[in-house]
Protein backbone atom coordinates (compact mmCIF):
# COMPACT_ATOMS: atom_id res chain seq x y z
CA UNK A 1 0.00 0.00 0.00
CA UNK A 2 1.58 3.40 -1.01
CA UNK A 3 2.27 6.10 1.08
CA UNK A 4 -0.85 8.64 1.20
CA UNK A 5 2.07 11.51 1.51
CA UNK A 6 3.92 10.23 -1.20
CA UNK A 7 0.77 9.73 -3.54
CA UNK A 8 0.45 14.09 -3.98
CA UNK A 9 4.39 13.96 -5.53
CA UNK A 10 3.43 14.26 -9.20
CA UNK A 11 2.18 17.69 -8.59
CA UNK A 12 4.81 18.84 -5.92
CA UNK A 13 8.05 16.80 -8.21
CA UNK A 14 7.65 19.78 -10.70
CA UNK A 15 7.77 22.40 -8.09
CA UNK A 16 10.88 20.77 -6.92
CA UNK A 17 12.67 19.38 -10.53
CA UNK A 18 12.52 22.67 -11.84
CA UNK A 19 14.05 24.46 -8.89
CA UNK A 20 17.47 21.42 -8.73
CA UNK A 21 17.16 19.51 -12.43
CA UNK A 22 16.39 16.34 -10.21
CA UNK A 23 14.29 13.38 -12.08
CA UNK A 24 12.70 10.72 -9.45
CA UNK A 25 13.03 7.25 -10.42
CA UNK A 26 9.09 6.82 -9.53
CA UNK A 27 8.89 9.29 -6.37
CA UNK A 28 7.16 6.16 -4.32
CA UNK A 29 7.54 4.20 -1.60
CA UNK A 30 5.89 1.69 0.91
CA UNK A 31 3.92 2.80 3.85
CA UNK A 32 5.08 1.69 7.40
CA UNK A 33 5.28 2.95 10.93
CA UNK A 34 8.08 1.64 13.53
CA UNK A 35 7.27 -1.71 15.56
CA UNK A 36 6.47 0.16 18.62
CA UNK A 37 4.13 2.98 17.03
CA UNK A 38 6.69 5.49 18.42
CA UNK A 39 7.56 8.42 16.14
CA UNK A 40 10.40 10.47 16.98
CA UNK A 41 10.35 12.19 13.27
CA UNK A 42 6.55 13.47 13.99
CA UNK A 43 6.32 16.86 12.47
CA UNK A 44 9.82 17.23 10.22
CA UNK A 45 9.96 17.51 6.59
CA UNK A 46 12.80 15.61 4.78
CA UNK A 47 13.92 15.33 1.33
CA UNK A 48 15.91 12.30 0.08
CA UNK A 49 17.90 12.06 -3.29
CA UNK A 50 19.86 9.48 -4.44
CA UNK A 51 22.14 8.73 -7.51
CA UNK A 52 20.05 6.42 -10.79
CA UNK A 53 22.54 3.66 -9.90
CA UNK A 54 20.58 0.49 -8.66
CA UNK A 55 22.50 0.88 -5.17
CA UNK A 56 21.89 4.25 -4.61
CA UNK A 57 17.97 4.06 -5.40
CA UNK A 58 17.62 0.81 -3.03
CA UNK A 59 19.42 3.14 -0.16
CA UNK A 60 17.29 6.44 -1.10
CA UNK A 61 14.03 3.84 -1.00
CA UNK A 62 15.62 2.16 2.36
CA UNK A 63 16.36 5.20 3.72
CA UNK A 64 12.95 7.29 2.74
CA UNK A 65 10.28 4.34 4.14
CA UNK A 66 12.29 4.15 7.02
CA UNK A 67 12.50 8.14 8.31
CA UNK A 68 8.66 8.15 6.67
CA UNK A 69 8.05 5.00 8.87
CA UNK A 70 9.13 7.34 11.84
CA UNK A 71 6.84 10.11 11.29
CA UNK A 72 8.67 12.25 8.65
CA UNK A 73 6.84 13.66 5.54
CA UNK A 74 9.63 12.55 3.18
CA UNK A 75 9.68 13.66 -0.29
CA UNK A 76 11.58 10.70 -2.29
CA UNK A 77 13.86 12.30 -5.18
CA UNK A 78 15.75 9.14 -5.68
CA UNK A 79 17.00 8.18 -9.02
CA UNK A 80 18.66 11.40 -10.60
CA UNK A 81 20.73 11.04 -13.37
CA UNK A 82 24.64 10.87 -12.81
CA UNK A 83 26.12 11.96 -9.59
CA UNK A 84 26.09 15.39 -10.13
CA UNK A 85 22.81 16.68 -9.93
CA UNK A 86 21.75 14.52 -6.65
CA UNK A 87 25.09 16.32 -5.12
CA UNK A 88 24.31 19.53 -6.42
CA UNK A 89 20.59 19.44 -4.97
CA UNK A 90 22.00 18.67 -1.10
CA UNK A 91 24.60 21.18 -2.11
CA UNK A 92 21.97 24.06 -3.19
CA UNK A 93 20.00 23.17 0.07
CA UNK A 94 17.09 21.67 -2.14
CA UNK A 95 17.63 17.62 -0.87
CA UNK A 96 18.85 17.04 2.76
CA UNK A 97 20.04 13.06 2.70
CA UNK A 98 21.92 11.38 -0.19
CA UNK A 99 23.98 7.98 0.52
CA UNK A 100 27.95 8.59 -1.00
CA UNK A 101 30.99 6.62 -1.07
CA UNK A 102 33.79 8.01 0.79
CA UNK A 103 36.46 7.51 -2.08
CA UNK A 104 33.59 9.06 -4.18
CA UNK A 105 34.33 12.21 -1.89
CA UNK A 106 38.14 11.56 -1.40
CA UNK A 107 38.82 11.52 -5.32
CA UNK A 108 36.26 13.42 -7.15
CA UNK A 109 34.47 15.37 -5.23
CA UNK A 110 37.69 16.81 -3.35
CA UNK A 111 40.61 15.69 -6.23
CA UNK A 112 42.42 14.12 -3.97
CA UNK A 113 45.30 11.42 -5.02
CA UNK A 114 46.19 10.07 -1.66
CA UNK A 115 45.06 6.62 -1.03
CA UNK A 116 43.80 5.97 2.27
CA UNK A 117 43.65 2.59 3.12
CA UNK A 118 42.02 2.45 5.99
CA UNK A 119 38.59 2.73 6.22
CA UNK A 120 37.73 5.00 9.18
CA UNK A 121 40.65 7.07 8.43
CA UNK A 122 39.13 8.15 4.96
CA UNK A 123 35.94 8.74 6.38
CA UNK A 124 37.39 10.97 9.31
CA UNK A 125 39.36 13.05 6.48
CA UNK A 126 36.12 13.48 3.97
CA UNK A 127 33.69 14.23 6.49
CA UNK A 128 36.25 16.83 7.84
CA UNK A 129 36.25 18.15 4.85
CA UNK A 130 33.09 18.32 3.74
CA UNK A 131 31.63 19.89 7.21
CA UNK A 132 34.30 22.54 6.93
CA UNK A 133 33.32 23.73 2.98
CA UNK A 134 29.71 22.64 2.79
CA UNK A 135 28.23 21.96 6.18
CA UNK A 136 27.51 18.56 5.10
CA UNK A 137 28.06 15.40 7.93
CA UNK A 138 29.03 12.34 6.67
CA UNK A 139 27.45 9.59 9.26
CA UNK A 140 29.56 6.64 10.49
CA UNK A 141 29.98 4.40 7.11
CA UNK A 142 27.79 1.62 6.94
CA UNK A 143 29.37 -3.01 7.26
CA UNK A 144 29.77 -2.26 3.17
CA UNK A 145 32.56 -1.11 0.62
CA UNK A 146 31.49 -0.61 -2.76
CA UNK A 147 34.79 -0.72 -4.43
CA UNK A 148 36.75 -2.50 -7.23
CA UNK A 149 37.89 -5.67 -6.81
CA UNK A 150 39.19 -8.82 -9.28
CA UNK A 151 37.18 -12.07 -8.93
CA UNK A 152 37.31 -15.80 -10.26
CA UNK A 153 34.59 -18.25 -10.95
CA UNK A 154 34.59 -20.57 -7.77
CA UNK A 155 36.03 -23.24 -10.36
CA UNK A 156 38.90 -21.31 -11.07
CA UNK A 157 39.79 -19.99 -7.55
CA UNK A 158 39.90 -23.50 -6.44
CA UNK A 159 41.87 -25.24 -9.64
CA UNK A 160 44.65 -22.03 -9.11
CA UNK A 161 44.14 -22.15 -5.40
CA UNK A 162 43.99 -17.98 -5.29
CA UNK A 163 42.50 -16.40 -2.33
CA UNK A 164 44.22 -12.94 -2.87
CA UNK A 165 45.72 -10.15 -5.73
CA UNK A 166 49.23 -11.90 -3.89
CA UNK A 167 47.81 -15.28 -4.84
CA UNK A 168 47.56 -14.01 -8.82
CA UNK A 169 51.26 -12.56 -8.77
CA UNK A 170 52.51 -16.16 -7.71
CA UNK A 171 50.83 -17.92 -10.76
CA UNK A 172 52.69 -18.97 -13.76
CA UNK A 173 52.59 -15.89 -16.78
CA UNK A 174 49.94 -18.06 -18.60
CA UNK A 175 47.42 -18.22 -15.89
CA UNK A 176 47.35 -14.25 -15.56
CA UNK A 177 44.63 -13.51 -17.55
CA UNK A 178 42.70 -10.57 -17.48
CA UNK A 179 39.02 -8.91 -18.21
CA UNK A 180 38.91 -5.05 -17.87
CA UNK A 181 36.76 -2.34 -19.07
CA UNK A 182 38.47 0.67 -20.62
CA UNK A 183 37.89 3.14 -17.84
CA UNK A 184 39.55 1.07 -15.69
CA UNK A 185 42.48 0.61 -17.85
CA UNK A 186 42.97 3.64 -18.22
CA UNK A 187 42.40 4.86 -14.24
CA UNK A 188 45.61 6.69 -12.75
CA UNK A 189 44.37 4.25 -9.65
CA UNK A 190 43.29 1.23 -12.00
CA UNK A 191 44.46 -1.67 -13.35
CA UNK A 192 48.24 -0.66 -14.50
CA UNK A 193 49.05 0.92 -11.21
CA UNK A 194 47.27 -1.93 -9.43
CA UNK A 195 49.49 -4.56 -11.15
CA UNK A 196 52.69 -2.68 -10.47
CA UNK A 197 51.69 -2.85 -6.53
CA UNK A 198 51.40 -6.17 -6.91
CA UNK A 199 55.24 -6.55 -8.85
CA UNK A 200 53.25 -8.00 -12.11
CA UNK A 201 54.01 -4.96 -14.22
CA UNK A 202 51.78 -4.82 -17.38
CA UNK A 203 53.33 -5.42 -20.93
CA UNK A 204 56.05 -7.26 -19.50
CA UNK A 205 56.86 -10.60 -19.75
CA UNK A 206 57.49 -11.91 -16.58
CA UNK A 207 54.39 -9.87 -15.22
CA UNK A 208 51.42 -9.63 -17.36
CA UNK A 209 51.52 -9.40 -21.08
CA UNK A 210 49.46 -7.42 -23.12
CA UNK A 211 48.17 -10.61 -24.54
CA UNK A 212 47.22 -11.44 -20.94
CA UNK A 213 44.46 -8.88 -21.15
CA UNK A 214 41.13 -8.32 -22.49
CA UNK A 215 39.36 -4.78 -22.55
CA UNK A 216 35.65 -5.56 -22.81
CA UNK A 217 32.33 -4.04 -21.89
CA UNK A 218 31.82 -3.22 -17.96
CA UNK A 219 28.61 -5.72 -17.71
CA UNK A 220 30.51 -8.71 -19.92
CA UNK A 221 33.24 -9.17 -17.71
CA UNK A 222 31.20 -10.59 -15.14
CA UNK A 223 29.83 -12.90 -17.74
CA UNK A 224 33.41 -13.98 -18.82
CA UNK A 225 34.67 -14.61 -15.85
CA UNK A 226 31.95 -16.97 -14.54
CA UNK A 227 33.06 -18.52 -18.01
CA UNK A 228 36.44 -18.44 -17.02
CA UNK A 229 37.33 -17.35 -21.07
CA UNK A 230 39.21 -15.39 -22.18
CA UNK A 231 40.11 -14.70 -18.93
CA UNK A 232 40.55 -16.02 -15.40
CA UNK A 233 40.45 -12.88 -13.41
CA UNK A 234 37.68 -10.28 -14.36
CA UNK A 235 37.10 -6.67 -12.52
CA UNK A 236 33.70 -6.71 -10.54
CA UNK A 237 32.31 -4.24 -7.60
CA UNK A 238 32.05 -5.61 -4.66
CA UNK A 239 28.26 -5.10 -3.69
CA UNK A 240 27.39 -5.83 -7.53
CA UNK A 241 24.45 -8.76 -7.18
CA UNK A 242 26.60 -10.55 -10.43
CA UNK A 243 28.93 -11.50 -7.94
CA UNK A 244 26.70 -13.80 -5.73
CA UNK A 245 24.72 -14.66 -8.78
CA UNK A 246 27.02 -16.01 -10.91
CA UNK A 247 29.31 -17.61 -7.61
CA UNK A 248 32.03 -15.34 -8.17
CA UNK A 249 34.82 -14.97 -5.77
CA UNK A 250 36.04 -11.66 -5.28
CA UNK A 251 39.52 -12.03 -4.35
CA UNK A 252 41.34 -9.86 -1.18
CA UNK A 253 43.08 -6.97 -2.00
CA UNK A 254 45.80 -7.80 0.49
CA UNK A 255 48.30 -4.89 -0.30
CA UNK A 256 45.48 -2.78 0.00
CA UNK A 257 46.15 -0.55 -3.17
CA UNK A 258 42.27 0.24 -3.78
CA UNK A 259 40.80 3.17 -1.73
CA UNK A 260 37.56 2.27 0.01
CA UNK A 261 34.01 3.33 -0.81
CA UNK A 262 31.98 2.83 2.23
CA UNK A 263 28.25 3.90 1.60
CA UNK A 264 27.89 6.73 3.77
CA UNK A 265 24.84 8.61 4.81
CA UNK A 266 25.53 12.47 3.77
CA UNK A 267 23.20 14.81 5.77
CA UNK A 268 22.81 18.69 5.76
CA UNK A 269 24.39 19.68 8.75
CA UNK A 270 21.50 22.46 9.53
CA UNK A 271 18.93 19.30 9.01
CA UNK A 272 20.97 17.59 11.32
CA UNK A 273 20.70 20.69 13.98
CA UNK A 274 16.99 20.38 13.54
CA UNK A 275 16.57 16.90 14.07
CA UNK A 276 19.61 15.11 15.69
CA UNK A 277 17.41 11.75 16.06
CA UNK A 278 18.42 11.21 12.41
CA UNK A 279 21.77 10.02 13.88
CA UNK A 280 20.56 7.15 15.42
CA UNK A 281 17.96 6.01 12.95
CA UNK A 282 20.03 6.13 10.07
CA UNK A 283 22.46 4.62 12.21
CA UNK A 284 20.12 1.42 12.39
CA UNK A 285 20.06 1.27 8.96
CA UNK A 286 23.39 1.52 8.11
CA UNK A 287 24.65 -1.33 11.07
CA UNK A 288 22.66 -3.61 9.16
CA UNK A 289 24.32 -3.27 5.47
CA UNK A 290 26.69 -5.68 4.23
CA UNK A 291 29.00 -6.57 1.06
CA UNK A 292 27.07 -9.84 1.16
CA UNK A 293 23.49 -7.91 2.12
CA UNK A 294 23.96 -5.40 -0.72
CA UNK A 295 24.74 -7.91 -3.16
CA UNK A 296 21.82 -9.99 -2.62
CA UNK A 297 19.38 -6.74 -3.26
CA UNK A 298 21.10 -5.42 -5.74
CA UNK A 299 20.30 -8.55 -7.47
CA UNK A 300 16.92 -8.69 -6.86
CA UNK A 301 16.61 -5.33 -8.67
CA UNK A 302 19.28 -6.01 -11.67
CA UNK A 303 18.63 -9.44 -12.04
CA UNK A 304 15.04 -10.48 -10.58
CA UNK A 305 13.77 -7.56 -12.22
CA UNK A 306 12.06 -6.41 -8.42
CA UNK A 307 10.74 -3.03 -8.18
CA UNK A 308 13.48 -1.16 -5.75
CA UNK A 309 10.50 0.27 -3.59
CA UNK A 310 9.37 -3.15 -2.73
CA UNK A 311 13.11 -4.73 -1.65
CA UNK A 312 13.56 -1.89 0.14
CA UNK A 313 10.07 -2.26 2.33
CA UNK A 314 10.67 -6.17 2.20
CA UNK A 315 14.05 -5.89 4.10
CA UNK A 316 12.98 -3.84 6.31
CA UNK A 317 10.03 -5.35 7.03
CA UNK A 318 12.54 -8.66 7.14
CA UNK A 319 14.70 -6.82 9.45
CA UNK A 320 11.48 -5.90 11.61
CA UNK A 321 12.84 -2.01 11.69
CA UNK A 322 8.87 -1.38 10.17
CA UNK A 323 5.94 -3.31 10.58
């Protein structure tokens, strides 16, 4: 059953697209209240955006039933096109909660070049940041990191016996056998670097020949790999449902060369002022979120075809954070 508050968004979306460029994916999402009937967000207006990407409309939808389920009228701008205009709209004051990625932040929000490996450390520095030159907070990172990694069918990992990038170095030249798209290719932190961290330098012969790799399509590499042809090794996200659905195993990045991109909850700091219970119920949601978790609905929406309203209600419903 759909929200009654949401239902009136046709008419108040136009208001709102003209004033930020923003285009909702559907501007729905599930009515529910909290277990106990409590609601601590009675009376406060929210707006939440997210990026088109499947994850990022899942954690607007997640995020939007939830703080509605609370008490908040929440407008749901989820679903605008390419990263900029969602950003721009918390930045112009016209959305209040978008979920980032801190190396989203790190590199191209803030053109940094310094890789951070660990995890809280990068989060400390962006949110630092970003409170200082937009008054934006950056809430604790949620249990998931949405960043490259190179993965193996489960045949393959177990006939080479790889666990880790360190794993890959020790095999023979022949086994080294790549899937890449171009953009990462070509990234000044992609897969040349990467290689040369690991002491497999690219177009070499004792490290990976260009022969080794194959530059393909993003969405076919995942294919390929499961396949195991023309490649053993292909470049996947890690919360990408292809992973779990095709029994991928995403190998660890054990010299840590990729920067982290824990989904973070970005909030306007003068929403945040206005209602500080935010901290604590977004904080609920985002102690729940895992790799494995994210995977598994992101595949529900990419490859079950599910509407991303309805996961998001189901797992929370799941979860019993709404009833």
């Amino acid at each position: 059953m759909k929200s009654t508050r949401v239902a009136l968004l046709s008419t108040l979306l136009v208001t709102m697209l003209a004033g930020c460029g923003l285009v909702s994916s559907s501007g729905t999402f599930h009515e529910a209240h909290l277990p106990g009937g409590e609601q601590p967000l009675d009376g406060a207006e929210l707006v939440v955006t997210s990026k088109s990407f499947t994850e990022g409309v899942l954690l607007g939808k997640i995020t939007a039933t939830y703080l509605a389920a609370a008490g908040a009228q929440v407008k749901d701008l989820t679903g605008a096109p390419g990263s900029a205009s969602s950003r721009q709209a918390q930045l112009n004051g016209d959305a209040d909660i978008l979920w980032e990625y801190t190396g989203t932040g790190w590199v191209n929000y803030h053109n940094e070049t310094e890789t951070i490996a660990d995890p809280k450390e990068l989060w400390q520095r962006v949110n630092a940041v970003e409170k200082r030159d937009h008054n934006l907070e950056w809430l604790p990172p949620a249990n998931f990191n949405d960043t490259y990694a190179f993965a193996a069918s489960t045949p393959n990992a177990e006939r080479l016996q790889v666990k880790s990038l360190s794993d890959v170095a020790k095999l023979p030249v022949p086994d080294r056998t790549f899937c890449v798209d171009d953009e990462f290719f070509s990234r000044s932190d992609g897969f040349i670097p990467m290689l040369q961290k690991y002491g497999v330098p690219y177009n070499d012969p004792n490290g990976v020949p260009s022969g080794n790799v194959t530059r393909m399509d993003a969405g076919v590499v995942y294919t390929a790999t499961s396949k195991g042809a023309p490649c053993n090794f292909g470049m996947v996200y890690t919360t990408d449902g292809r992973v779990k659905n095709l029994n991928l195993v995403a190998l660890d990045d054990d010299k840590k060369f990729f920067l982290p991109y824990s989904g973070t909850a970005v909030v306007r700091g003068a929403i945040l002022d206005r209602y500080p219970q935010l901290r604590g119920l977004i904080g609920t949601i985002s102690e729940h979120l895992t790799d494995q978790l994210m995977q598994e609905l992101n595949g529900r929406v990419d490859i079950d075809g599910e509407d991303p309203a309805d996961v998001a209600y189901d797992w929370l419903k799941k979860e019993k954070l709404i009833a």
